[in-house]
Protein backbone atom coordinates (compact mmCIF):
# COMPACT_ATOMS: atom_id res chain seq x y z
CA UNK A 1 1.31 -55.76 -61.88
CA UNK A 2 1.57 -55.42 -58.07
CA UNK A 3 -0.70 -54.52 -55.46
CA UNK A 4 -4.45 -54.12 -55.99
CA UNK A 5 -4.60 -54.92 -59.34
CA UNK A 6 -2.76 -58.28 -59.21
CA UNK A 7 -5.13 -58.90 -55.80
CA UNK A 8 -8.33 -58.41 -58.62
CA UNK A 9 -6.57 -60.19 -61.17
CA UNK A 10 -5.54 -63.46 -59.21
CA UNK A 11 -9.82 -62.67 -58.22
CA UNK A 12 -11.02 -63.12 -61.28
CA UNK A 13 -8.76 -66.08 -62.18
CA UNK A 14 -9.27 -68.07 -58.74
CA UNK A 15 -13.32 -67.71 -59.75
CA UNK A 16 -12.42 -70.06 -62.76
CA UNK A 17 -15.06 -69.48 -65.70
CA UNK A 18 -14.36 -65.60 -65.59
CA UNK A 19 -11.35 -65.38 -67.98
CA UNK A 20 -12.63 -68.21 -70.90
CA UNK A 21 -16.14 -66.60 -70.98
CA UNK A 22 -14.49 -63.42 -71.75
CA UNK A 23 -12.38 -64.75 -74.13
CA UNK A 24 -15.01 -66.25 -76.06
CA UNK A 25 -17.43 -63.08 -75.95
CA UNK A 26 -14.61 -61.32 -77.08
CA UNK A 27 -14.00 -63.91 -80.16
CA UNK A 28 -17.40 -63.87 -80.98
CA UNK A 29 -18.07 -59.89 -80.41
CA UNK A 30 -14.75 -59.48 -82.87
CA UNK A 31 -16.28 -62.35 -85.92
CA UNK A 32 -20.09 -60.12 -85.41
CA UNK A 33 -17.82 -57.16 -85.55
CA UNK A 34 -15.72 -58.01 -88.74
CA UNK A 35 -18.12 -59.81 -90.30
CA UNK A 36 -21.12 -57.19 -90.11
CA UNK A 37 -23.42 -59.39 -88.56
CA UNK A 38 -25.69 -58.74 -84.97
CA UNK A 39 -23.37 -55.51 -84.86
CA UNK A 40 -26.03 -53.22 -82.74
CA UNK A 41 -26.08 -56.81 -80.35
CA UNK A 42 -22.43 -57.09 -80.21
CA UNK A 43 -21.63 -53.33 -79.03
CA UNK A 44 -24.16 -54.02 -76.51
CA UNK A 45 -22.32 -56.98 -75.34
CA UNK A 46 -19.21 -55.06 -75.86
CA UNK A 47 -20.05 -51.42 -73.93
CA UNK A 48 -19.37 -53.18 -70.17
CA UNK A 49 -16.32 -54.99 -71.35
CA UNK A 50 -14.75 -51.63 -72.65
CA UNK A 51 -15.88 -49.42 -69.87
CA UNK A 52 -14.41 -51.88 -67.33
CA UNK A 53 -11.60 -51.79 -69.20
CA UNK A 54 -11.32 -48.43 -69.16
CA UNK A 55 -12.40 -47.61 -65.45
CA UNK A 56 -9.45 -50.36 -64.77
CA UNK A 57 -7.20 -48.74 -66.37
CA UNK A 58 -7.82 -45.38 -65.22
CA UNK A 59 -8.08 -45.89 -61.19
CA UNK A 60 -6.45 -49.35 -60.46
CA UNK A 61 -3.35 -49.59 -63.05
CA UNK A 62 -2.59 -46.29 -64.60
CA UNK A 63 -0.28 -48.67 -66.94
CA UNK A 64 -1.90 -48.92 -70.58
CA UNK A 65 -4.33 -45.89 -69.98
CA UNK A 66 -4.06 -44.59 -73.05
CA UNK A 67 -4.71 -48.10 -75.41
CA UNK A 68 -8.02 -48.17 -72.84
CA UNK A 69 -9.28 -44.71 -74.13
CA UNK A 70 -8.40 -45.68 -77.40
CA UNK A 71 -10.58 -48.71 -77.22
CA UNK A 72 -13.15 -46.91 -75.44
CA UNK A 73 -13.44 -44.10 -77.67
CA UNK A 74 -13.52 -46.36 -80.52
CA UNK A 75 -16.80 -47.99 -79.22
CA UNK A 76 -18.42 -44.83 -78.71
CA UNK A 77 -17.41 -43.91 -82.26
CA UNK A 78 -19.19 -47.25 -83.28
CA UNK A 79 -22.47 -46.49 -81.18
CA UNK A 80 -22.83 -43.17 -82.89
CA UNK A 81 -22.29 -45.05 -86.15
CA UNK A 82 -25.79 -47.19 -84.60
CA UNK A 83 -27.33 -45.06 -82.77
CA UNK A 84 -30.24 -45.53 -84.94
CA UNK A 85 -30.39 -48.85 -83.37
CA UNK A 86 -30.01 -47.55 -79.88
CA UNK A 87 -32.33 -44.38 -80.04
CA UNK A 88 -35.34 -46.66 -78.60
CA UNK A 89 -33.62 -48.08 -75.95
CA UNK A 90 -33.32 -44.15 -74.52
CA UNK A 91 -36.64 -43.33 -75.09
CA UNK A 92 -38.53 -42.62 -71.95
CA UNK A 93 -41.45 -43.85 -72.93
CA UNK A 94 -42.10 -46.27 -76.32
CA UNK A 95 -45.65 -46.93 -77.96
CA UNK A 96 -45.83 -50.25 -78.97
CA UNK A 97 -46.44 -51.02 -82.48
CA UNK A 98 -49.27 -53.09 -83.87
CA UNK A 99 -49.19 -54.47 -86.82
């Protein structure tokens, strides 16, 4: 890595408390994922960390591009898979329900 993308990397690890929070969301994200458990709260913990991935990967460091659609395709296949979860979160407008 050279240039701007070792300028936003030595960024993110001068900050301190970036790279072992990511580390453990991404430890915890994987057990939820394997394990079946808080799945629908996982990908939505997940979705920035795989766009910015992604968006990384395709302006700043061409390098890897195609692992970072991989990954990012593979969430999207996972939020179809739950979209039933998801549905209400794009619905313009939600009537409560009373029980």
């Amino acid at each position: 890595m050279d240039g701007v993308a070792l300028d936003f990397m030595m960024g993110l690890t001068k900050v301190g408390y970036f790279w072992p929070l990511l580390r453990g969301l991404e430890v915890l994200i994987g057990i939820a994922l394997i394990s079946g458990r808080f799945v629908p709260l996982a990908l939505a913990v997940l979705a920035p960390i795989s766009l910015h991935i992604f968006l990384f990967h395709a302006f700043v460091l061409l390098a890897n591009l195609p692992l970072a659609i991989i990954i990012l395709g593979l969430h999207i296949f996972l939020i179809v898979k739950y979209w039933n979860y998801y549905k209400a979160v794009f619905t313009l407008k939600l009537e409560p329900q009373l029980k």
